[in-house]
C-alpha atoms as a PDB file:
ATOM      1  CA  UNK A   1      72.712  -4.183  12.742  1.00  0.00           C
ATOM      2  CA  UNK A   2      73.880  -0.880  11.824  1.00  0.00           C
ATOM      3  CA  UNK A   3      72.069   2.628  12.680  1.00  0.00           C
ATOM      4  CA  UNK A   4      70.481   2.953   9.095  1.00  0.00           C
ATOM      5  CA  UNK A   5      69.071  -0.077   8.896  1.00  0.00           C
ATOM      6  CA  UNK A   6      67.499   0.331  12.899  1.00  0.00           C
ATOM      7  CA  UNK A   7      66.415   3.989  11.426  1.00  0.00           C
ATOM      8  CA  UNK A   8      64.704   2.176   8.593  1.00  0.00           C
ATOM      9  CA  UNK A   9      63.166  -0.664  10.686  1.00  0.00           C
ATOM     10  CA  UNK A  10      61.748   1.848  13.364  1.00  0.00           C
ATOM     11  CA  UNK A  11      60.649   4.397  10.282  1.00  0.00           C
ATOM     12  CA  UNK A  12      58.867   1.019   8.873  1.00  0.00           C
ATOM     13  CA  UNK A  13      57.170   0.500  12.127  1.00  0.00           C
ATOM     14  CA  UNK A  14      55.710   4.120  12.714  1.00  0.00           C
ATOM     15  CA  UNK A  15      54.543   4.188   9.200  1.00  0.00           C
ATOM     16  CA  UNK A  16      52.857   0.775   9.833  1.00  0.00           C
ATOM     17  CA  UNK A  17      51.261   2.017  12.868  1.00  0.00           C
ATOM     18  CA  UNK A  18      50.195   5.518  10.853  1.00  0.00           C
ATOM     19  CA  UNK A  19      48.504   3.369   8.095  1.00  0.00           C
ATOM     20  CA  UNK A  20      46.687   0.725  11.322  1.00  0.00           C
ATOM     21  CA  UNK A  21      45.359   4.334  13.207  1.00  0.00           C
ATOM     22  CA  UNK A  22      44.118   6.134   9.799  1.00  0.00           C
ATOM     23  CA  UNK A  23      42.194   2.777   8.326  1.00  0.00           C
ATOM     24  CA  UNK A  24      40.893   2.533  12.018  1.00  0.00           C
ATOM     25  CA  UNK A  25      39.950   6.092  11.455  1.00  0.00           C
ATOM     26  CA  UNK A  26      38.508   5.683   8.035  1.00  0.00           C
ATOM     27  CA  UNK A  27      36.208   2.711   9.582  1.00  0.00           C
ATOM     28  CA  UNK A  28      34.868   4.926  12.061  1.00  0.00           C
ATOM     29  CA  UNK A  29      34.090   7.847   9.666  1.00  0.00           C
ATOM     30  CA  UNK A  30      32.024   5.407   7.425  1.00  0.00           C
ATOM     31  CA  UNK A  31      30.300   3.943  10.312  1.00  0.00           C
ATOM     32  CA  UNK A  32      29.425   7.397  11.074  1.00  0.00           C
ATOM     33  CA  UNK A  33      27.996   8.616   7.889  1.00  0.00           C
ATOM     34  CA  UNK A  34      25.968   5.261   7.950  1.00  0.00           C
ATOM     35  CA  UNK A  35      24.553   6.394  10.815  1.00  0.00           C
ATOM     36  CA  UNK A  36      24.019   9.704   9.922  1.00  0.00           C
ATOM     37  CA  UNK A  37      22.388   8.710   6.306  1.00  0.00           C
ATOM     38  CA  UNK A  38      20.289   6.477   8.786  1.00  0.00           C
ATOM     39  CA  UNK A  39      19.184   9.651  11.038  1.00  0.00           C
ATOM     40  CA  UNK A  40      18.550  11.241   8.173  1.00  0.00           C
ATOM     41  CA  UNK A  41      15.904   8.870   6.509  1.00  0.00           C
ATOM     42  CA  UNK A  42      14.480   8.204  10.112  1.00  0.00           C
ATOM     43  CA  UNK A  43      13.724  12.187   9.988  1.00  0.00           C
ATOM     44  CA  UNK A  44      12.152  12.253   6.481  1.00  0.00           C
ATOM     45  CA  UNK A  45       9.945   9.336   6.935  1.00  0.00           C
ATOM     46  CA  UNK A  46       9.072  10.922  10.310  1.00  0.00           C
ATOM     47  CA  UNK A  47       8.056  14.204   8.624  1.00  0.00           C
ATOM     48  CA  UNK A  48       6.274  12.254   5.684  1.00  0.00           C
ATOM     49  CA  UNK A  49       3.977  10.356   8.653  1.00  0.00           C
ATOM     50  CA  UNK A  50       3.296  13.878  10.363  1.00  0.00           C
ATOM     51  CA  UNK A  51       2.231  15.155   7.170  1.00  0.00           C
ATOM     52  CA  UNK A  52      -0.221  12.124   6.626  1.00  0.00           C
ATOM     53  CA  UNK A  53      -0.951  12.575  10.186  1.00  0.00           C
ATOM     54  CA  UNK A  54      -1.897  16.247   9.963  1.00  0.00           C
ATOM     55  CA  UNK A  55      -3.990  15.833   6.612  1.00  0.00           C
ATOM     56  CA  UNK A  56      -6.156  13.287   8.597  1.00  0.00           C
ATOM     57  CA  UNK A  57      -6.896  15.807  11.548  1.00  0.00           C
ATOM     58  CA  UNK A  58      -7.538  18.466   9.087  1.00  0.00           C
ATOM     59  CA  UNK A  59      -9.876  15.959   6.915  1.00  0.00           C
ATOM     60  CA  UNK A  60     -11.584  15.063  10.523  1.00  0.00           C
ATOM     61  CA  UNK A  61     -11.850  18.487  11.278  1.00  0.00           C
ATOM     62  CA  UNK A  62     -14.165  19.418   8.247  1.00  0.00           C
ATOM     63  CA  UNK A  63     -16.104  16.199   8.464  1.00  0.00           C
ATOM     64  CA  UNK A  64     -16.892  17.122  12.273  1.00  0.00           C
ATOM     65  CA  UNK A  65     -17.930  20.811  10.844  1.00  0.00           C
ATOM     66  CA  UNK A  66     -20.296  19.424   8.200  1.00  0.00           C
ATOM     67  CA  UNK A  67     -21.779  16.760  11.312  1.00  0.00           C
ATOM     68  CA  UNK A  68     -22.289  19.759  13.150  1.00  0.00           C
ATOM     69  CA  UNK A  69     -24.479  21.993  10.233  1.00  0.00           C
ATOM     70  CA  UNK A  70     -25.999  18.719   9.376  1.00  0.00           C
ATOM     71  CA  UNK A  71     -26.901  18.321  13.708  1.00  0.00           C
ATOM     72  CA  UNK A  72     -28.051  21.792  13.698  1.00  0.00           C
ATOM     73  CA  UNK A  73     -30.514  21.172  10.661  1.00  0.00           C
ATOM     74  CA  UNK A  74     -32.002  18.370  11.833  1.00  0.00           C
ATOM     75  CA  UNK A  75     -32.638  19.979  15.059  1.00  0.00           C
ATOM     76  CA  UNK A  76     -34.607  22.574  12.934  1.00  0.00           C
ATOM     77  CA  UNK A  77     -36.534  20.159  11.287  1.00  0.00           C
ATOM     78  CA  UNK A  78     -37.411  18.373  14.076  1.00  0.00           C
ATOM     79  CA  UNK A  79     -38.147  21.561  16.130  1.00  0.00           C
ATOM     80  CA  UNK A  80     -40.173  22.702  12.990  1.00  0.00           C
ATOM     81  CA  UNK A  81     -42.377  19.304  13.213  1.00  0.00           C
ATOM     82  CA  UNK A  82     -43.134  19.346  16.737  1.00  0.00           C
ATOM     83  CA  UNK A  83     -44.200  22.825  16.618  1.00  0.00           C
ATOM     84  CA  UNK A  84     -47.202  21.498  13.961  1.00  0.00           C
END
């Protein structure tokens, strides 16, 4: 075999090699963004249950305030009727 054609072969080789590392490459990016579009949902749905969360405490909040005026009234009444 003459040098060109060894030039060619081994230039034929490295490219090969080139085009095997940057698919490889290209796999692993994608796999990546997957998982980052993945994180990225995870977060949101996370923030959409804290919300939900965090309306309920607030909701329970008032309710236990209006227990509490409602306690305090009967307690008046009550007082009130035993006083009689």
């Amino acid at each position: 075999m003459d040098a060109q054609a060894r030039f060619g072969h081994s230039v034929k080789g490295l490219l090969s090699e080139k085009v095997t590392s940057c698919g490889t490459d290209v796999i692993a990016l994608t796999k990546q963004v997957l998982r980052g579009s993945r994180s990225a949902e995870f977060l949101g749905q996370a923030a959409r249950n804290m919300v939900m969360q965090e309306d309920a405490i607030l909701h329970s909040e008032d309710s236990l305030r209006k227990m509490a005026i409602i306690t305090t009234h009967l307690q008046y009444q009550q007082e009130a009727i035993q006083r009689k």
